[in-house]
PDB file of N, CA and C in Angstrom:
ATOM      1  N   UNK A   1      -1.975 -15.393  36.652  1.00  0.00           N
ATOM      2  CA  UNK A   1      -0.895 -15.622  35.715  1.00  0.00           C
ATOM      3  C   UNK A   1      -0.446 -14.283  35.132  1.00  0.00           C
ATOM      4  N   UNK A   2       0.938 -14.429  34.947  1.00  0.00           N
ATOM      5  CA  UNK A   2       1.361 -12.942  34.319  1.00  0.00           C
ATOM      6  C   UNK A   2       2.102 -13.639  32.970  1.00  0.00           C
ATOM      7  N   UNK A   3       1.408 -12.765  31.769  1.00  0.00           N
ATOM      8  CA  UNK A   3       1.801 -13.127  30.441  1.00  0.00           C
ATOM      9  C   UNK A   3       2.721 -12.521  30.144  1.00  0.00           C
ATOM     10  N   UNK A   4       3.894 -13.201  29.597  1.00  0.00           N
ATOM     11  CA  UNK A   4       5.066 -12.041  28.844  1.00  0.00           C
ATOM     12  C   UNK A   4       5.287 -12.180  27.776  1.00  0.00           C
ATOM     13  N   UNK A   5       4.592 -13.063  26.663  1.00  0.00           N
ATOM     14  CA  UNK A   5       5.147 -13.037  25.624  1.00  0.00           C
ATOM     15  C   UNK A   5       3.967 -12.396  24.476  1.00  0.00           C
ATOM     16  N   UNK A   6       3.870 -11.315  25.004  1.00  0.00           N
ATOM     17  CA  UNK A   6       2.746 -10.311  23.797  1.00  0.00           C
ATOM     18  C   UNK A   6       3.662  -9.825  21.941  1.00  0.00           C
ATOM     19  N   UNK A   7       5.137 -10.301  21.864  1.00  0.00           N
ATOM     20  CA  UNK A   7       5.383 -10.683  20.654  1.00  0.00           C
ATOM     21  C   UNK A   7       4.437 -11.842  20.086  1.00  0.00           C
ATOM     22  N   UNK A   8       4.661 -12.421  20.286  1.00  0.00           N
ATOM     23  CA  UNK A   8       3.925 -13.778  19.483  1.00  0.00           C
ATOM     24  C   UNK A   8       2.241 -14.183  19.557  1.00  0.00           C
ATOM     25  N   UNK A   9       1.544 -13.099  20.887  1.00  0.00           N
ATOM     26  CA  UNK A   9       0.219 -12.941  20.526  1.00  0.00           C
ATOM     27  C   UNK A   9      -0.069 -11.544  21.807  1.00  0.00           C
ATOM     28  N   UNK A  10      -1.442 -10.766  21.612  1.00  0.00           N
ATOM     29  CA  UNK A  10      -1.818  -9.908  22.641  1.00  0.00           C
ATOM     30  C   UNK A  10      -3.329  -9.947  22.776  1.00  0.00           C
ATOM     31  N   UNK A  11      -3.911 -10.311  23.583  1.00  0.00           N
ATOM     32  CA  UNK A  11      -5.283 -10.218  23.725  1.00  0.00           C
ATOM     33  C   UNK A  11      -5.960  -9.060  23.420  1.00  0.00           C
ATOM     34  N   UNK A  12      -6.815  -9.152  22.367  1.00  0.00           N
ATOM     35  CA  UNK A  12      -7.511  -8.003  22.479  1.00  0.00           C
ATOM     36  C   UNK A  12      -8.316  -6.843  23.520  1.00  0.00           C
ATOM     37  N   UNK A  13      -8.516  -6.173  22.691  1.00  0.00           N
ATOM     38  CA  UNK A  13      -9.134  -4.918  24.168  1.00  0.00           C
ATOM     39  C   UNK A  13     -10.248  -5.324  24.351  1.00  0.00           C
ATOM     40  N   UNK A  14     -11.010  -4.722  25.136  1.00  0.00           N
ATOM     41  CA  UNK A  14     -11.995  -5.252  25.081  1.00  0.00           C
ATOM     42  C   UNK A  14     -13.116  -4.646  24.411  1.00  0.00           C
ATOM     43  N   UNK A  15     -12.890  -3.355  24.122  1.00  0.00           N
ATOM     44  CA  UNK A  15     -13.886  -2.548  23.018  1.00  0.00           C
ATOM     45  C   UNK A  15     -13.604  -2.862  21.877  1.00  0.00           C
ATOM     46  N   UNK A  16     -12.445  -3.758  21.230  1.00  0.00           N
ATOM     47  CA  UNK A  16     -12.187  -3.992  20.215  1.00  0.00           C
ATOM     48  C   UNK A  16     -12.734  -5.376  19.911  1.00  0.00           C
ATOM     49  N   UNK A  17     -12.782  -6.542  21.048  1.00  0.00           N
ATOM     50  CA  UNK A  17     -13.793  -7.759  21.112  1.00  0.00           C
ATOM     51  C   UNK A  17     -14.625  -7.723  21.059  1.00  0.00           C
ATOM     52  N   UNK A  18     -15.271  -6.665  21.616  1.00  0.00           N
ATOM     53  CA  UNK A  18     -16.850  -6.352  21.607  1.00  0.00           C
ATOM     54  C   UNK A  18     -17.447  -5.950  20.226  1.00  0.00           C
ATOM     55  N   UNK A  19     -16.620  -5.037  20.008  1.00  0.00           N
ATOM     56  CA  UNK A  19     -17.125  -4.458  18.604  1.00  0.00           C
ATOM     57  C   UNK A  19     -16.811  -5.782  17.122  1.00  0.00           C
ATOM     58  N   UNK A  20     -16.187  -6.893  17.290  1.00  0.00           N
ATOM     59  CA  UNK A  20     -16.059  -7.979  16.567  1.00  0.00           C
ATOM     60  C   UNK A  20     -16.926  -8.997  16.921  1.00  0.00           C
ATOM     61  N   UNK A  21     -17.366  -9.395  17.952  1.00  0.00           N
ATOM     62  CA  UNK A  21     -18.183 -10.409  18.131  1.00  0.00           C
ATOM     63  C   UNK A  21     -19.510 -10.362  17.213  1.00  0.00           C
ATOM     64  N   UNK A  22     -20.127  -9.667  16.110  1.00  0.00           N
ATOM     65  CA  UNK A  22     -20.904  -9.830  15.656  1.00  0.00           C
ATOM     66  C   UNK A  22     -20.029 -10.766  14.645  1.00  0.00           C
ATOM     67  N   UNK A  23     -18.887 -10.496  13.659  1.00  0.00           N
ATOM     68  CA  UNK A  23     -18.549 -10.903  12.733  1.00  0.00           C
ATOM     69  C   UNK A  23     -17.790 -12.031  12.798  1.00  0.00           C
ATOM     70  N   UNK A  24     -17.784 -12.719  14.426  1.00  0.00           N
ATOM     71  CA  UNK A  24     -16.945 -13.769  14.483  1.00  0.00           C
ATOM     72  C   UNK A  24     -17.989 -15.168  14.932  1.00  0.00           C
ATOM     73  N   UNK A  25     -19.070 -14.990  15.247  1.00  0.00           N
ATOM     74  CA  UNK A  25     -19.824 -16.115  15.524  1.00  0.00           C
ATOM     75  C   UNK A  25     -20.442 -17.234  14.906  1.00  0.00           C
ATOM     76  N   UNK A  26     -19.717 -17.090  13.274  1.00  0.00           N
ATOM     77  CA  UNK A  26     -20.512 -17.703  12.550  1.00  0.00           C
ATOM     78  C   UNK A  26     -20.855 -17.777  11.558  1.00  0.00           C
ATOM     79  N   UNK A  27     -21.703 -18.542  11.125  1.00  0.00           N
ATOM     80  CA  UNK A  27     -22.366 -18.437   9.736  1.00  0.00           C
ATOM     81  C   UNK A  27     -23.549 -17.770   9.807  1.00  0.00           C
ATOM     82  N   UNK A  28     -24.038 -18.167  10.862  1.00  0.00           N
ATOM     83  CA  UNK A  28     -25.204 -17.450  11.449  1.00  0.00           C
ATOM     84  C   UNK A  28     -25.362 -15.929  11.764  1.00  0.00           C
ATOM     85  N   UNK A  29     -24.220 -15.746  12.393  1.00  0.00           N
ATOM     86  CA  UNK A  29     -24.044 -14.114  12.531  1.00  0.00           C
ATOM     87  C   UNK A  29     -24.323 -12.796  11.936  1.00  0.00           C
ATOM     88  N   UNK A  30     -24.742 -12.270  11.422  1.00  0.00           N
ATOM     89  CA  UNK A  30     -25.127 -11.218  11.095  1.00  0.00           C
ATOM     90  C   UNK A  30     -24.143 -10.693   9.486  1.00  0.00           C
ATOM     91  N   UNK A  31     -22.548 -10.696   9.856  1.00  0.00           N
ATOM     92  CA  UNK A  31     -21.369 -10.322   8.911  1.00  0.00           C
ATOM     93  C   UNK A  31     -20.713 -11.503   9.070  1.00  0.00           C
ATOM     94  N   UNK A  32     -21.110 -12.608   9.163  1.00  0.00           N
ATOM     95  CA  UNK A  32     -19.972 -13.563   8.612  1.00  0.00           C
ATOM     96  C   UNK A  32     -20.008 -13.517   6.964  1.00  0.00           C
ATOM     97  N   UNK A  33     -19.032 -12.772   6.439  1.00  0.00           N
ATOM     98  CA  UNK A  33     -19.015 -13.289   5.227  1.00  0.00           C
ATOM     99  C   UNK A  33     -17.502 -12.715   4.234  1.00  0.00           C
ATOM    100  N   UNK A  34     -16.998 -13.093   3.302  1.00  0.00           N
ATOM    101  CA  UNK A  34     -16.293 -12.869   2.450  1.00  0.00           C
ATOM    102  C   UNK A  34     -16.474 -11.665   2.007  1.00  0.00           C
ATOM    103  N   UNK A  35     -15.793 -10.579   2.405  1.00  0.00           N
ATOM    104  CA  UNK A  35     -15.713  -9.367   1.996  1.00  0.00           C
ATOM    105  C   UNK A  35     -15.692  -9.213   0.215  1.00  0.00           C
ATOM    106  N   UNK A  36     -15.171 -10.331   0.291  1.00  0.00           N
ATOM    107  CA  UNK A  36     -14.654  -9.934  -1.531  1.00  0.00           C
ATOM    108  C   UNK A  36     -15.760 -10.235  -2.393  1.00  0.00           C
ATOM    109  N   UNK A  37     -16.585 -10.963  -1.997  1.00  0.00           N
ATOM    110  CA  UNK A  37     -17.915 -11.969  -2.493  1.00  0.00           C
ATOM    111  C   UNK A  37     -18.632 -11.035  -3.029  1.00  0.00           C
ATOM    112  N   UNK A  38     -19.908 -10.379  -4.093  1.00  0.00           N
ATOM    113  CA  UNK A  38     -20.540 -10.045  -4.767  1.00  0.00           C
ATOM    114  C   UNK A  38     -22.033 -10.280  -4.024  1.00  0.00           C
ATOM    115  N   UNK A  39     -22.288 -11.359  -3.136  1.00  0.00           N
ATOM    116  CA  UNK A  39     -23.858 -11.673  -2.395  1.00  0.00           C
ATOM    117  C   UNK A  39     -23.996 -10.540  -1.450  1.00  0.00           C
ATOM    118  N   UNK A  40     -25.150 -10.687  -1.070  1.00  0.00           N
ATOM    119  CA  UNK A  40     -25.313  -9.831   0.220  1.00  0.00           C
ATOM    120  C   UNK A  40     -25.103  -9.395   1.026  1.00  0.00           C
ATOM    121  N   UNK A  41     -24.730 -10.927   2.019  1.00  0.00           N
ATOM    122  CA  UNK A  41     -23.759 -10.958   2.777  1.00  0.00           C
ATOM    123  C   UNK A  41     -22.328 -10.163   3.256  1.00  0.00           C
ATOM    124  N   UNK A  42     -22.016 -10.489   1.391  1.00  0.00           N
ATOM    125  CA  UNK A  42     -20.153 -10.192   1.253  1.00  0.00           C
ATOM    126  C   UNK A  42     -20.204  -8.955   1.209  1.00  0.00           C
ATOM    127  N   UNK A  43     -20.996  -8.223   0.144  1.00  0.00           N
ATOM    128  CA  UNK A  43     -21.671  -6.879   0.289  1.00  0.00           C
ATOM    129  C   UNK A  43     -21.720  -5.848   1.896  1.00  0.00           C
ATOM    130  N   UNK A  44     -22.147  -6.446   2.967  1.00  0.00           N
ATOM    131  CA  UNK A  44     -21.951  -5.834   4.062  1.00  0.00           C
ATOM    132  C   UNK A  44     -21.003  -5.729   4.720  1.00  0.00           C
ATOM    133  N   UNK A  45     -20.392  -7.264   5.095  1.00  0.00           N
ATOM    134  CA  UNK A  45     -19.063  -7.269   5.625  1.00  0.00           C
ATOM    135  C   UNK A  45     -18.009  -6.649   4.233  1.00  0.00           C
ATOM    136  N   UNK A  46     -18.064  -6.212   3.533  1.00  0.00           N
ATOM    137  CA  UNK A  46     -17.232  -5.381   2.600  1.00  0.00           C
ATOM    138  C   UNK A  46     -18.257  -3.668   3.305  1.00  0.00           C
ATOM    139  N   UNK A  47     -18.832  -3.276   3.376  1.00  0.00           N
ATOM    140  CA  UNK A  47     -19.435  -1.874   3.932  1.00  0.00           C
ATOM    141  C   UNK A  47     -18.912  -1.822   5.532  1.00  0.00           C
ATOM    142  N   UNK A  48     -18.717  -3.074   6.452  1.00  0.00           N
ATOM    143  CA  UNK A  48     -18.244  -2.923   7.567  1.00  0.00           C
ATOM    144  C   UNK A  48     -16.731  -2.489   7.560  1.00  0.00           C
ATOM    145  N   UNK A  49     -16.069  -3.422   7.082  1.00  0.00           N
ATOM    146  CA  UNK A  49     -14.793  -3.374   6.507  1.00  0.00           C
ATOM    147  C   UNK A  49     -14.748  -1.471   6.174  1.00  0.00           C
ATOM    148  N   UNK A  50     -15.201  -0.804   5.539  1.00  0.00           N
ATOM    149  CA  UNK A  50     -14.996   0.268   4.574  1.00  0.00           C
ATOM    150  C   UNK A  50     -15.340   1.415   5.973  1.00  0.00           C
ATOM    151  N   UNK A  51     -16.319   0.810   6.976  1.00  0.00           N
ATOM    152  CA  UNK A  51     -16.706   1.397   8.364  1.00  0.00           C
ATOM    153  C   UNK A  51     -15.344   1.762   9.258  1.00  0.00           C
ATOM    154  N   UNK A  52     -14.756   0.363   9.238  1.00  0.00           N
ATOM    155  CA  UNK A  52     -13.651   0.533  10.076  1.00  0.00           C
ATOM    156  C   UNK A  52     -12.791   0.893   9.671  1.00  0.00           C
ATOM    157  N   UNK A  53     -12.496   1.146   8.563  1.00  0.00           N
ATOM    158  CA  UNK A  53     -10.959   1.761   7.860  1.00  0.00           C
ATOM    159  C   UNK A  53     -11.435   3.455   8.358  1.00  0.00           C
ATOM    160  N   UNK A  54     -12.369   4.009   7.435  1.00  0.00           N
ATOM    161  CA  UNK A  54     -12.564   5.030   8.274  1.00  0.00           C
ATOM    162  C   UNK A  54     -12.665   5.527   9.771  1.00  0.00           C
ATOM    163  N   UNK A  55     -13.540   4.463  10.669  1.00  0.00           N
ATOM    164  CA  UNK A  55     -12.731   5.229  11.722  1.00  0.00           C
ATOM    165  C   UNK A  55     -11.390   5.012  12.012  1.00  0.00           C
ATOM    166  N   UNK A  56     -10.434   4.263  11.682  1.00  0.00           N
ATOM    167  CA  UNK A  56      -8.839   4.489  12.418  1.00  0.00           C
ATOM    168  C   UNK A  56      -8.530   5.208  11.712  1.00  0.00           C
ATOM    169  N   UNK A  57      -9.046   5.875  10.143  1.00  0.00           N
ATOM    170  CA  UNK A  57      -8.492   6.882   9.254  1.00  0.00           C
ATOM    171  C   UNK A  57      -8.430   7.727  10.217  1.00  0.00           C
ATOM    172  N   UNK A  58      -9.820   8.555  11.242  1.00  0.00           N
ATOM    173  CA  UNK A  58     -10.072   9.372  11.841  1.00  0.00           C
ATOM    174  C   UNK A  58      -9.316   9.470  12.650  1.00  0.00           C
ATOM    175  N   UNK A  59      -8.214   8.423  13.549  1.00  0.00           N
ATOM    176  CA  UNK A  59      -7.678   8.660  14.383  1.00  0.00           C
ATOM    177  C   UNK A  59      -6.242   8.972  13.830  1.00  0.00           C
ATOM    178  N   UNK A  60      -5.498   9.181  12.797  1.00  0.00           N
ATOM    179  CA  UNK A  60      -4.757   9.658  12.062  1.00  0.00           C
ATOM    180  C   UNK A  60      -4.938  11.051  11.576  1.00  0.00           C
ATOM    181  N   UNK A  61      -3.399  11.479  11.140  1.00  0.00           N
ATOM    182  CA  UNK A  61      -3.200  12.675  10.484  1.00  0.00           C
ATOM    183  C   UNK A  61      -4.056  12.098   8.636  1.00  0.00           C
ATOM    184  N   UNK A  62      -4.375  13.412   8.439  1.00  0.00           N
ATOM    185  CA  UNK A  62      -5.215  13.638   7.310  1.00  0.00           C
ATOM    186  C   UNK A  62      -4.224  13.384   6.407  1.00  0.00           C
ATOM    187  N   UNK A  63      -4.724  12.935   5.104  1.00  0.00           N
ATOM    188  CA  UNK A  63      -4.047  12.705   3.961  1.00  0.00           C
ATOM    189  C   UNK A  63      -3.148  11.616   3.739  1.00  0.00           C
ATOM    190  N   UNK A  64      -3.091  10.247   4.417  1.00  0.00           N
ATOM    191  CA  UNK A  64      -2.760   8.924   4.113  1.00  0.00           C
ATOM    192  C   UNK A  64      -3.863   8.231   3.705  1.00  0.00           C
ATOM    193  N   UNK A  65      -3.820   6.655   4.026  1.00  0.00           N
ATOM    194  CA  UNK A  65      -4.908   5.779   4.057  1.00  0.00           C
ATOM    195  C   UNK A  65      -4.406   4.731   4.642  1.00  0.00           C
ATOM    196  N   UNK A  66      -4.804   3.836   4.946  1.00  0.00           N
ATOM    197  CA  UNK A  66      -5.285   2.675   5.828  1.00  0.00           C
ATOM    198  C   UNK A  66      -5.436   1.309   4.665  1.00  0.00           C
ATOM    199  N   UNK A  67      -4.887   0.616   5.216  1.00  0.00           N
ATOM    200  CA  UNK A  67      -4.807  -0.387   4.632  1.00  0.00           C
ATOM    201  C   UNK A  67      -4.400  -1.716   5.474  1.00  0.00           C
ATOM    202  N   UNK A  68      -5.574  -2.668   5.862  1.00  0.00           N
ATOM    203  CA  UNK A  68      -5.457  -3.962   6.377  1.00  0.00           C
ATOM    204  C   UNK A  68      -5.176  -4.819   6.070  1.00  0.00           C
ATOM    205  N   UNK A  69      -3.825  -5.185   6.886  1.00  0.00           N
ATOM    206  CA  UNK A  69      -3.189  -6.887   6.203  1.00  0.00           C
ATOM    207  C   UNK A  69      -3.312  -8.277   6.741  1.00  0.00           C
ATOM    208  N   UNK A  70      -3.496  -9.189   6.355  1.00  0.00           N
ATOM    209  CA  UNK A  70      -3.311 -10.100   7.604  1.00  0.00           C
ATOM    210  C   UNK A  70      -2.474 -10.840   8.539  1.00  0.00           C
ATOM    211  N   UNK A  71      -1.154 -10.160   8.550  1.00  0.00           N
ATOM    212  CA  UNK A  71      -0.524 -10.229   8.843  1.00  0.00           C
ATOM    213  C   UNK A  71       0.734  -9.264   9.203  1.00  0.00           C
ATOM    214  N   UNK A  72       2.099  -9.771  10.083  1.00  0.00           N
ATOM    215  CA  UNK A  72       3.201  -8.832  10.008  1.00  0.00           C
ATOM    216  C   UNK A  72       3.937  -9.006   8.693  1.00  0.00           C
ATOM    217  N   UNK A  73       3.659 -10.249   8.217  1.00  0.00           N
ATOM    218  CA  UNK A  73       4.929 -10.200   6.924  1.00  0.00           C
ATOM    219  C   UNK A  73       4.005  -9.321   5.629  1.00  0.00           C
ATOM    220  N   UNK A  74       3.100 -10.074   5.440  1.00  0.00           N
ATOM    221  CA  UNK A  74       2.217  -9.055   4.457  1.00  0.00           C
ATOM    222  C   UNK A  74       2.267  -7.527   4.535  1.00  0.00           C
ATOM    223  N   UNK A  75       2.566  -6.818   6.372  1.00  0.00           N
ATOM    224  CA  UNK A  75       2.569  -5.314   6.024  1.00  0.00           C
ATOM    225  C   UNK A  75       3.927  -5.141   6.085  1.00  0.00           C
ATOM    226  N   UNK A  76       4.883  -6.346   6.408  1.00  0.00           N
ATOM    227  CA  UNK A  76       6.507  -5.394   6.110  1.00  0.00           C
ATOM    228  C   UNK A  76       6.489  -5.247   4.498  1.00  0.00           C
ATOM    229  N   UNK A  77       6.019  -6.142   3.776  1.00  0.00           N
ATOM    230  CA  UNK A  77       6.494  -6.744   2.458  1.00  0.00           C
ATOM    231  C   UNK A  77       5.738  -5.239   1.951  1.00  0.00           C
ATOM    232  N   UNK A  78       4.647  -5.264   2.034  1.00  0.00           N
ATOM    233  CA  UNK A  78       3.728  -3.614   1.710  1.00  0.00           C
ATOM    234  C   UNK A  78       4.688  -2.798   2.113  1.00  0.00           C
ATOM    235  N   UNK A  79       5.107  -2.333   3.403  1.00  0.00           N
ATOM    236  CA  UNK A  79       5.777  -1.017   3.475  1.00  0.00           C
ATOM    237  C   UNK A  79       7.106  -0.925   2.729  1.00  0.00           C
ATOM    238  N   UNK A  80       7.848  -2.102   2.862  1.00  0.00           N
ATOM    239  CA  UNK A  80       9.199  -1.902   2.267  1.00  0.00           C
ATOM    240  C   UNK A  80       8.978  -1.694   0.377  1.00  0.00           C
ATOM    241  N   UNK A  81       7.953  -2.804   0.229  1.00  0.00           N
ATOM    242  CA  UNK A  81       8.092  -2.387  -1.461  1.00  0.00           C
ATOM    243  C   UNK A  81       7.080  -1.190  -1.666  1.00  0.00           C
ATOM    244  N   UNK A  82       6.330  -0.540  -0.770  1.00  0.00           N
ATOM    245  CA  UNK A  82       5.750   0.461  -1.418  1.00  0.00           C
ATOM    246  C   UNK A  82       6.344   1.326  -0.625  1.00  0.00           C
ATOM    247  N   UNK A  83       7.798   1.958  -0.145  1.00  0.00           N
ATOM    248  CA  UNK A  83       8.738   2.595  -0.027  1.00  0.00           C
ATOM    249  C   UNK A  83       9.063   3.105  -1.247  1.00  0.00           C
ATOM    250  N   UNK A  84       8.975   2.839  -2.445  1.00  0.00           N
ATOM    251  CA  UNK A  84       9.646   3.489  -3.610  1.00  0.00           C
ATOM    252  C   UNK A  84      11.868   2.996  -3.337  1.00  0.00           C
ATOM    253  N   UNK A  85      12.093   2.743  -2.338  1.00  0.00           N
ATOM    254  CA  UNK A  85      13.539   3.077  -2.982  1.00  0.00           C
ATOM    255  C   UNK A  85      14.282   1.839  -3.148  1.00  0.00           C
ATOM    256  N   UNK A  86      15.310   2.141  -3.800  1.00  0.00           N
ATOM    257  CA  UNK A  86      15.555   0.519  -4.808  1.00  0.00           C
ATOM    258  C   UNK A  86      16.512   0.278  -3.465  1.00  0.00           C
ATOM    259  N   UNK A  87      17.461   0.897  -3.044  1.00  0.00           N
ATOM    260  CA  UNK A  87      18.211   0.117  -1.669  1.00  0.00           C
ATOM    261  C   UNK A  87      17.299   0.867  -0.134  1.00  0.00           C
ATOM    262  N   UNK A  88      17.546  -0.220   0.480  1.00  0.00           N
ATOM    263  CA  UNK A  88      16.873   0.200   1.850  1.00  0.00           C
ATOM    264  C   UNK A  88      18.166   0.012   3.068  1.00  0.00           C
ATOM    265  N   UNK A  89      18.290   0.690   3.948  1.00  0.00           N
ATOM    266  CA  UNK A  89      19.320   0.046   5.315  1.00  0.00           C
ATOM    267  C   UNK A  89      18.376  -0.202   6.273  1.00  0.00           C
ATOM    268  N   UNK A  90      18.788  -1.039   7.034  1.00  0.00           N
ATOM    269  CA  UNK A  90      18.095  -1.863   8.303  1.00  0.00           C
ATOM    270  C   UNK A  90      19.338  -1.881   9.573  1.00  0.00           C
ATOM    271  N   UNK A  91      19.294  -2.420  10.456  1.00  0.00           N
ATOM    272  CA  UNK A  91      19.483  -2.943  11.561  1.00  0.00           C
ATOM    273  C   UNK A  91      19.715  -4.352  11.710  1.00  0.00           C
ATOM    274  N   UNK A  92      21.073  -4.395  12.055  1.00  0.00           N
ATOM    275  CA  UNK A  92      21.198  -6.192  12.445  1.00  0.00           C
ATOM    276  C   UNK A  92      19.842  -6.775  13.304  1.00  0.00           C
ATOM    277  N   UNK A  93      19.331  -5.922  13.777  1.00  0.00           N
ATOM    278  CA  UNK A  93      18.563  -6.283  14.858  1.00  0.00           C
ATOM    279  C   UNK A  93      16.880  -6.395  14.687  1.00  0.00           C
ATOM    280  N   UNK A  94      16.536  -6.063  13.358  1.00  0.00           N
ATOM    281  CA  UNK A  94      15.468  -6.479  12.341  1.00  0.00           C
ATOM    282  C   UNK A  94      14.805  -7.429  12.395  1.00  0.00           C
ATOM    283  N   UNK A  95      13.428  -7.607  12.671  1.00  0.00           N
ATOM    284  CA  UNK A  95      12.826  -8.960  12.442  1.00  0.00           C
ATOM    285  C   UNK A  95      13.455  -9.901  11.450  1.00  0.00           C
ATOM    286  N   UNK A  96      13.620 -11.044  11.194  1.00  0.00           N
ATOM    287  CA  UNK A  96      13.916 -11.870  10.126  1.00  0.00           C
ATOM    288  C   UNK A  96      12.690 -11.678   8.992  1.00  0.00           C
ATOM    289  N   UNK A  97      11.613 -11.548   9.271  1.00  0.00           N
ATOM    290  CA  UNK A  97      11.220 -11.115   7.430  1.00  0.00           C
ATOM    291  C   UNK A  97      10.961  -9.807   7.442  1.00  0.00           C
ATOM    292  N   UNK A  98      11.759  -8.964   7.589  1.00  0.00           N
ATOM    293  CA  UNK A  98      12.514  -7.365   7.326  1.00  0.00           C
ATOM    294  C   UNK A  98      13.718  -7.945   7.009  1.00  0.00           C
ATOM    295  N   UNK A  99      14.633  -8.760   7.485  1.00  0.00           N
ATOM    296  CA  UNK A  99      16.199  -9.052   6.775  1.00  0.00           C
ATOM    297  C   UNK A  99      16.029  -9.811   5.571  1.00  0.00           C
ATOM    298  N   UNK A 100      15.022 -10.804   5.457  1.00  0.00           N
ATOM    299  CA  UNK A 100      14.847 -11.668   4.244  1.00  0.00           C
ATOM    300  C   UNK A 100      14.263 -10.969   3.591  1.00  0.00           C
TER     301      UNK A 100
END
């Protein structure tokens, strides 16, 4: 089968599956847990989390930061309002939540 519609989803890599399969198996798993949480648990997967921001920091120019959303609308809504400028121009040709 040949896939063409990698807008609407893209399979991960496979060093990037690999390196998640601890934190996706479960309750059982090792980092299943609520980053935001205060337990133990949440405690690590919040230190994993803080793991991986740094390395894609590393693969960047120095002096930004990194910041994970869960989504595309969550990081347009981030970039456009933390743009600073009160009018913005776009492109007719703009995702619809970049025009909305």
């Amino acid at each position: 089968m040949i896939y063409l519609d990698y807008q609407a989803t893209t399979p991960l890599a496979p060093e990037a599956r690999e390196a998640m399969l601890p934190w996706l198996s479960g309750p059982e798993a090792m980092g299943f847990a609520n980053p935001h949480s205060p337990h133990r648990p949440g405690r690590a997967a919040a230190a994993a989390v803080e793991v991986a921001r740094e390395q894609v920091a590393l693969l960047l120019p120095p002096g930004g930061r990194v910041i994970f959303t869960s989504g595309a609308t969550e990081a347009i809504n981030l970039g456009l309002s933390g743009s600073g400028a009160r009018r913005l121009a776009v492109s007719a040709i703009e995702h619809a939540a970049v025009l909305d």
